[in-house]
Protein backbone atom coordinates (compact mmCIF):
# COMPACT_ATOMS: atom_id res chain seq x y z
CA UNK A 1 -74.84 40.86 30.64
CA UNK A 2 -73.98 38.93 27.77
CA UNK A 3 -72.13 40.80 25.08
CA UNK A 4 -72.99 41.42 21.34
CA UNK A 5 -69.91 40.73 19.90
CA UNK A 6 -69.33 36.85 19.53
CA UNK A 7 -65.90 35.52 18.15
CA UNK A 8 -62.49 33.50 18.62
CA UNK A 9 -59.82 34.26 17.43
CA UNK A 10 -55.94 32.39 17.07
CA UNK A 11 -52.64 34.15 18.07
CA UNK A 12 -50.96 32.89 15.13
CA UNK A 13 -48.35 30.94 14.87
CA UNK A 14 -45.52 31.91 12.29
CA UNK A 15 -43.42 29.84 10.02
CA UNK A 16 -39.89 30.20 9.79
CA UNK A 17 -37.63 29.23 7.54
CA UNK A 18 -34.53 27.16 7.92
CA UNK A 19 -32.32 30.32 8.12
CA UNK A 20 -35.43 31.49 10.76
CA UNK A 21 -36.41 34.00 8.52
CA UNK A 22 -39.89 34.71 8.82
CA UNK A 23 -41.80 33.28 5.53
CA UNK A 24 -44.56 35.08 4.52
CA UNK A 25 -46.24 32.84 2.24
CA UNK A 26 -46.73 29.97 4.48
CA UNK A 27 -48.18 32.55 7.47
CA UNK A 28 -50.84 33.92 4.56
CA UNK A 29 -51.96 30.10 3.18
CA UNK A 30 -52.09 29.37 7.34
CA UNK A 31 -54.35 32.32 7.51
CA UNK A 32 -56.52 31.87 5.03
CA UNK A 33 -57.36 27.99 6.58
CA UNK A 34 -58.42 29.91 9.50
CA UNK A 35 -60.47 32.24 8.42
CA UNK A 36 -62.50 29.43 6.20
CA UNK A 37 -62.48 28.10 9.67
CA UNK A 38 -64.92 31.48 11.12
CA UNK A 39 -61.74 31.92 13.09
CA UNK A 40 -59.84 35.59 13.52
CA UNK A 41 -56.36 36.59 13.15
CA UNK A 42 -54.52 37.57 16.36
CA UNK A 43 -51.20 37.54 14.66
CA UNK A 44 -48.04 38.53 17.06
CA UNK A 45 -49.67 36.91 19.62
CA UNK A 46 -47.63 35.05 22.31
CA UNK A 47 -47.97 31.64 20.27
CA UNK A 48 -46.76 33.83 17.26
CA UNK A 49 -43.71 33.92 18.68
CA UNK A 50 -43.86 37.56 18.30
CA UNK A 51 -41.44 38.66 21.06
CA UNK A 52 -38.40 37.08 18.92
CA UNK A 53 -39.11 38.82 16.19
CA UNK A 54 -37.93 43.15 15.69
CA UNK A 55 -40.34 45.71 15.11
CA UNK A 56 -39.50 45.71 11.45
CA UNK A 57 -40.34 42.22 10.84
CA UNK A 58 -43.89 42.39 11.97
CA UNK A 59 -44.84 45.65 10.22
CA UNK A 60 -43.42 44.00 7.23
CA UNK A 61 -45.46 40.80 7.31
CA UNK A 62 -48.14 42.57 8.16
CA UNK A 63 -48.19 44.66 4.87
CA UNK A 64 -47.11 40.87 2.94
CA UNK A 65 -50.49 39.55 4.75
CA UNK A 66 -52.65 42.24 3.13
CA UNK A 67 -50.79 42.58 -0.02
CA UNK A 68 -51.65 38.41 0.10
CA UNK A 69 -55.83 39.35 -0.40
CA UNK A 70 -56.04 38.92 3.71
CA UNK A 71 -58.64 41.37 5.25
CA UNK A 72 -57.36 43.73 7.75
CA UNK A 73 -60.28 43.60 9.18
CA UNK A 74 -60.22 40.36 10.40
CA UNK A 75 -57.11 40.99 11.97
CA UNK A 76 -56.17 42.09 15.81
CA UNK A 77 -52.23 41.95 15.57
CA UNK A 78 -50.25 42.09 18.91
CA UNK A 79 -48.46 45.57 19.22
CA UNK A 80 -47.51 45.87 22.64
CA UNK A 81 -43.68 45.60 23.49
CA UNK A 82 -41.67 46.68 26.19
CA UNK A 83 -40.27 50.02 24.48
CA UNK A 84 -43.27 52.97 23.83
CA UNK A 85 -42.01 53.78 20.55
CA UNK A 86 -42.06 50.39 19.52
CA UNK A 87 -45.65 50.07 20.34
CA UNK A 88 -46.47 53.13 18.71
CA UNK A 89 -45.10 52.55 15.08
CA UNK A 90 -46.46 48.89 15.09
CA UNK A 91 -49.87 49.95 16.11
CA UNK A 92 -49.99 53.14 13.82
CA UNK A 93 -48.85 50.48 10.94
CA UNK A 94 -51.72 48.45 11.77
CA UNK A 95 -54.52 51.35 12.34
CA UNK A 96 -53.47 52.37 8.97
CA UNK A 97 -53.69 49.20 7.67
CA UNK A 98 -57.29 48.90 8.53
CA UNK A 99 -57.04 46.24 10.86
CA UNK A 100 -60.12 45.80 13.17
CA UNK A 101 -57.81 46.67 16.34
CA UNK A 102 -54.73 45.80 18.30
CA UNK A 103 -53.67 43.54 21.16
CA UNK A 104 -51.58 45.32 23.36
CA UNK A 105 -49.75 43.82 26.08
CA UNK A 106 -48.33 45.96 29.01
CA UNK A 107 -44.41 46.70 29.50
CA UNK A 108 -43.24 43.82 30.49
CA UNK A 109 -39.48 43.72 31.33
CA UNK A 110 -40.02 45.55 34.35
CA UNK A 111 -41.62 43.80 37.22
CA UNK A 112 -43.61 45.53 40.29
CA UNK A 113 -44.61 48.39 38.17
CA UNK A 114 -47.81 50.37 39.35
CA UNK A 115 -50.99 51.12 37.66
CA UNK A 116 -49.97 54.63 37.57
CA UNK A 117 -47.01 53.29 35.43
CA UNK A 118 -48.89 51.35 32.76
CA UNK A 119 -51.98 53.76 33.27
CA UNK A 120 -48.94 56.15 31.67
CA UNK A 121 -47.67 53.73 28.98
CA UNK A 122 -51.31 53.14 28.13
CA UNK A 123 -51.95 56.81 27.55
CA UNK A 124 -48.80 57.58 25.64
CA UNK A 125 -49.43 54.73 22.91
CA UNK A 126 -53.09 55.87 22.69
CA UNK A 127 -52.33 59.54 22.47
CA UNK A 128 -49.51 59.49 20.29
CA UNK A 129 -51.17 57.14 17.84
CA UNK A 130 -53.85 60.18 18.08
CA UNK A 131 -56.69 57.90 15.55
CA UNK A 132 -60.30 57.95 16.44
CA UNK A 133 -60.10 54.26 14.65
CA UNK A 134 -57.81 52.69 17.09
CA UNK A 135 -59.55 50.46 19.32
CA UNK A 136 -57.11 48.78 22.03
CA UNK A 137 -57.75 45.42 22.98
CA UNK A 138 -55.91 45.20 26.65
CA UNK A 139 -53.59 42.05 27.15
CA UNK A 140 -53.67 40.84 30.54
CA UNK A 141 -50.91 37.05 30.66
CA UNK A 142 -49.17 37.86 34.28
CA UNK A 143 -48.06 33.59 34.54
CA UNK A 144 -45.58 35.42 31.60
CA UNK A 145 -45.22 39.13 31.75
CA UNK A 146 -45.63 39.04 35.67
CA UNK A 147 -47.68 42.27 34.98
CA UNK A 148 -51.29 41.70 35.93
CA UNK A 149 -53.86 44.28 34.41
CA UNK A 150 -56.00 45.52 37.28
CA UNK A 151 -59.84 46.37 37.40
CA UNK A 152 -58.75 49.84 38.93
CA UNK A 153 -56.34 50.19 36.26
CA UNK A 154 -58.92 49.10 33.83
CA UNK A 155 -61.52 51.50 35.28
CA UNK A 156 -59.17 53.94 34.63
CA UNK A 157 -58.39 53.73 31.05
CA UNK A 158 -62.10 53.74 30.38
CA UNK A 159 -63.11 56.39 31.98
CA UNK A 160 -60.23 57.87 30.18
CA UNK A 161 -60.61 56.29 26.54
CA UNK A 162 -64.36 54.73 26.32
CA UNK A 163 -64.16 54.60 22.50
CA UNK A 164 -60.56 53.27 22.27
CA UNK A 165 -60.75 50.72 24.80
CA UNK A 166 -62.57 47.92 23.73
CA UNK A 167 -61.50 44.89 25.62
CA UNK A 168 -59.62 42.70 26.93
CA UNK A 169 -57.76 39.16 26.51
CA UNK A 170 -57.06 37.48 29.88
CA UNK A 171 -54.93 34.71 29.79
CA UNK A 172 -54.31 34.67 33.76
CA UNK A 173 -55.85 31.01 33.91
CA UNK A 174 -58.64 32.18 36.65
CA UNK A 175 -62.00 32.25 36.37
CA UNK A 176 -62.27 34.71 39.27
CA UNK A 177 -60.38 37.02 37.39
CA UNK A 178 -61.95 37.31 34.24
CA UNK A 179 -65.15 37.01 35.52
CA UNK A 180 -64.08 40.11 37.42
CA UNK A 181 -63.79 41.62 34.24
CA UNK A 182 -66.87 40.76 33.22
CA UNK A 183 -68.98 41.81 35.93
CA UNK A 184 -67.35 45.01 36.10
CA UNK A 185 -67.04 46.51 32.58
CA UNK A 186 -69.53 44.46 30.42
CA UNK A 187 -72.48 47.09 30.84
CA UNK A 188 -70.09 49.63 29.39
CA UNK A 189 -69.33 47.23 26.05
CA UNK A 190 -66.10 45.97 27.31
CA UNK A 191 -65.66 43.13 25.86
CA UNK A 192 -63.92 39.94 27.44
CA UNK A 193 -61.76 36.96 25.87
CA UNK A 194 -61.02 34.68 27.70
CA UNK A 195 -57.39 33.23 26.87
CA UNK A 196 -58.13 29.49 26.44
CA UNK A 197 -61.37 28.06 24.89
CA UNK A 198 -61.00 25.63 27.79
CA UNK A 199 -63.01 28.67 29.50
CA UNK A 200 -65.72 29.44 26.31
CA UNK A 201 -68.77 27.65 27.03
CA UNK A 202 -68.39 29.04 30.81
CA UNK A 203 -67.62 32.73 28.91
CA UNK A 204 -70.26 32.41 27.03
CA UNK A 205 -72.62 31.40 29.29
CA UNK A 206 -71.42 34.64 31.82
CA UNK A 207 -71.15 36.92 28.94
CA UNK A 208 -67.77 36.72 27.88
CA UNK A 209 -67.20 37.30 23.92
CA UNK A 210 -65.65 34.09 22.93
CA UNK A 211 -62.04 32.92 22.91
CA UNK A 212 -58.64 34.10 22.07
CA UNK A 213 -56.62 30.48 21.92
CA UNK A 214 -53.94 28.63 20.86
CA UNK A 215 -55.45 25.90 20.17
CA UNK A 216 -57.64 27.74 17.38
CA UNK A 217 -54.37 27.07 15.32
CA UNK A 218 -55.13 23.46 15.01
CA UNK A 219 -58.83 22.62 15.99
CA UNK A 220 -60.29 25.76 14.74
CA UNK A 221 -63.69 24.92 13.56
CA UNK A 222 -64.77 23.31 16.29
CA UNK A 223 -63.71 26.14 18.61
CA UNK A 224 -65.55 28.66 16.61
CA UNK A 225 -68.63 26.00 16.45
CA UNK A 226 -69.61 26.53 19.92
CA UNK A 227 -70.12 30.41 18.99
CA UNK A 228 -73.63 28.46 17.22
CA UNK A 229 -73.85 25.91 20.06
CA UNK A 230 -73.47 27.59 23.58
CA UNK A 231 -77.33 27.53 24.00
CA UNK A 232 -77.78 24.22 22.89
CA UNK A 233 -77.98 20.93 24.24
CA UNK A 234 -75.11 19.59 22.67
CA UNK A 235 -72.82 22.35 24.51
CA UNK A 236 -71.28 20.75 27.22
CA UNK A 237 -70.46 17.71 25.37
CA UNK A 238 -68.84 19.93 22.59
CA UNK A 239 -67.23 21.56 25.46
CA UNK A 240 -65.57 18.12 26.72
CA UNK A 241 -64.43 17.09 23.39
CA UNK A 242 -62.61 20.52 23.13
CA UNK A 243 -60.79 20.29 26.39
CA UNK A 244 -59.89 16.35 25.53
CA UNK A 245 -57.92 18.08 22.58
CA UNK A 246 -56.65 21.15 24.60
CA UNK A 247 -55.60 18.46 27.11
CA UNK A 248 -53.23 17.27 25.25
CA UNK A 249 -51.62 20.03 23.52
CA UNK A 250 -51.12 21.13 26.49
CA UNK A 251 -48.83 18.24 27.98
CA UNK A 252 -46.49 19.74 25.39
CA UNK A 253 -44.50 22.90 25.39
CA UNK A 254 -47.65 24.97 23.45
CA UNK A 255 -45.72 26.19 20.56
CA UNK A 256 -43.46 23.73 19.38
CA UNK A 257 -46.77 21.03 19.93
CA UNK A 258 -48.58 23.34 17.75
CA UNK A 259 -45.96 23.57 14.73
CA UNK A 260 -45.11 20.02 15.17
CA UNK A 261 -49.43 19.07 14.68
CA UNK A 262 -49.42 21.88 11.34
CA UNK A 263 -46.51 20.39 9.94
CA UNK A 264 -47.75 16.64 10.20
CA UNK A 265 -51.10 17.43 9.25
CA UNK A 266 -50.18 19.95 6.66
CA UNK A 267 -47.14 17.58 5.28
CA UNK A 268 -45.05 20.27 5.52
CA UNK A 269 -42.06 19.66 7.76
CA UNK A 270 -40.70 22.90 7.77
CA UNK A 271 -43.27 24.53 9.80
CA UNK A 272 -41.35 22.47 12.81
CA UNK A 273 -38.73 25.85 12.93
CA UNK A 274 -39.22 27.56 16.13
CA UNK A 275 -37.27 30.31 16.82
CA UNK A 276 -34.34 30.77 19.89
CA UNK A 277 -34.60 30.02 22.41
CA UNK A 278 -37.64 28.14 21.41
CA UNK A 279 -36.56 24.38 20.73
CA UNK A 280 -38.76 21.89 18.68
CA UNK A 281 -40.53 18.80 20.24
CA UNK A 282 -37.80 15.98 20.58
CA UNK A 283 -38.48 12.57 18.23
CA UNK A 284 -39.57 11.09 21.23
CA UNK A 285 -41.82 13.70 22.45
CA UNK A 286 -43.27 14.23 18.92
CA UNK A 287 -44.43 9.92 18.34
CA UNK A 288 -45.59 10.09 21.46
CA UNK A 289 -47.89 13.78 20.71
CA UNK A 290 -48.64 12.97 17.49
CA UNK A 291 -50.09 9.12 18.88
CA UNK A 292 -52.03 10.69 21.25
CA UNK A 293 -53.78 13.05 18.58
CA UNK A 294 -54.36 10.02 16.83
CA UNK A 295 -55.98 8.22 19.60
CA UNK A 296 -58.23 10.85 19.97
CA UNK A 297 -59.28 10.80 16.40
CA UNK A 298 -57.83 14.51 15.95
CA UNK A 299 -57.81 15.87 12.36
CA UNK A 300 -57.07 19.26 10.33
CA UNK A 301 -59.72 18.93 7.43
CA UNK A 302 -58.66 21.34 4.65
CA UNK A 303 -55.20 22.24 5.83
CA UNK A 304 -53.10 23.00 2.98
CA UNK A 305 -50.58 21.07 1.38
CA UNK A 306 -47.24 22.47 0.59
CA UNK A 307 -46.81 23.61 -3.26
């Protein structure tokens, strides 16, 4: 059952400015570091911080990214928001653009809706896009958008779009679940992500694709190591040193922990700006993170300097 495709990619995070403008200089040096890393681009992902920023703002950085020398192709931006046309334009922009394929969450703001409801809101983006090079990478993170993605719903959209669906992220935090997804649509090339590499080496091992993670921000060469090792010897040990790191990033409110670790490692204390109503790690909070990285002999070799 395992799958062909083998990769992790980082939802990542994005640098503001003081005056919270998004800066897109910073966001292109960050993703270059990754990408030397073997790690993907998952940009206006949930650690992005992508649901503070307009419509506008992401099609915009997008086009700054490429005009910057990145590679659309290593690129699967988030373009699902709560409003259809929204969705739309971003993920035209990006299917234009070249990039490899698109993260789309389901409507969120409303709660309780039925798979015949995002089955619908599904569709519309797909069909009104109307590109035989879109693939759709299915966002499934109901412990935020309290809108789980079904397997009947899943089922569904196959059958409907086999060569536009292509996968799935789930960041549900259960096995079960994405096992589920495995099981049940990996013989038809559906690929799985689990949302945490706290969950790769098990992926791996049950024929999941990799890892879309946070954490890939910070630590991501040894995330994308275990891609090489997951048939080794040395896996579960590489395993345990990754969740000793994920452990504690994730005592930490994720995001601000994440900027706070790029701008200390980086030197580069601006990348500490988190956008309302987002708030930065308090002093306090940040000694006592930053200590505990230490401790655990945690390092960013070959993040960039500012200048």
């Amino acid at each position: 059952m395992a799958s062909s495709v083998r990769a992790v990619f980082s939802p990542v995070v994005t640098p503001f400015r003081r005056d919270l403008s998004p800066d897109p200089e910073r966001l292109a040096k960050h993703c270059r570091w990754l990408l030397s890393n073997n790690v993907g681009l998952a940009v206006f992902g949930t650690n992005s911080e992508a649901n503070s920023m307009s419509v506008d703002e992401k099609a915009d950085l997008l086009d700054k990214l490429i005009e910057d020398g990145i590679d659309p192709r290593r690129m699967m931006p988030g373009t699902g928001m709560s409003a259809l046309t929204d969705s739309v334009y971003l993920t035209a922009h990006a299917v234009r653009l070249g990039c490899s394929g698109v993260l789309m969450l389901p409507p969120f703001y409303y709660k309780g809706v039925t798979d015949e409801g995002l089955f619908r809101s599904y569709s519309e983006v797909i069909e009104r896009v109307g590109d035989s090079r879109l693939k759709v990478y299915l966002y499934n993170i109901p412990p935020v958008s309290h809108v789980p993605l079904s397997v009947a719903l899943i089922t569904r959209l196959l059958d409907a779009y086999p060569q536009t669906v292509a996968g799935i992220k789930d960041s549900s935090g259960d096995w079960n679940n994405t096992q589920a997804y495995i099981e049940s649509f990996a013989d038809r090339g559906f690929v799985v992500f689990p949302g945490s590499e706290s969950f790769l080496l098990q992926g791996l091992r049950n024929g999941a694709s990799g890892c879309i993670s946070a954490t890939a921000n910070v630590h991501p060469g040894p995330i994308a190591k275990m891609l090489d090792l997951w048939e080794s010897a040395d896996a579960d040990a590489h395993q345990a040193r990754l969740n000793e790191i994920r452990g504690i990033f994730a005592k930490y409110p994720m995001i601000a922990a994440l900027k706070s670790a790029v701008a200390f490692y980086s030197g580069d204390p601006e990348w500490r700006t988190v956008r309302p109503p987002l708030v930065e790690l308090t002093d306090d909070q940040e000694r006592t993170f930053l200590s505990e990285l230490d401790a655990a002999r945690f390092e960013m070799p070959g993040i960039q300097r500012p200048g």
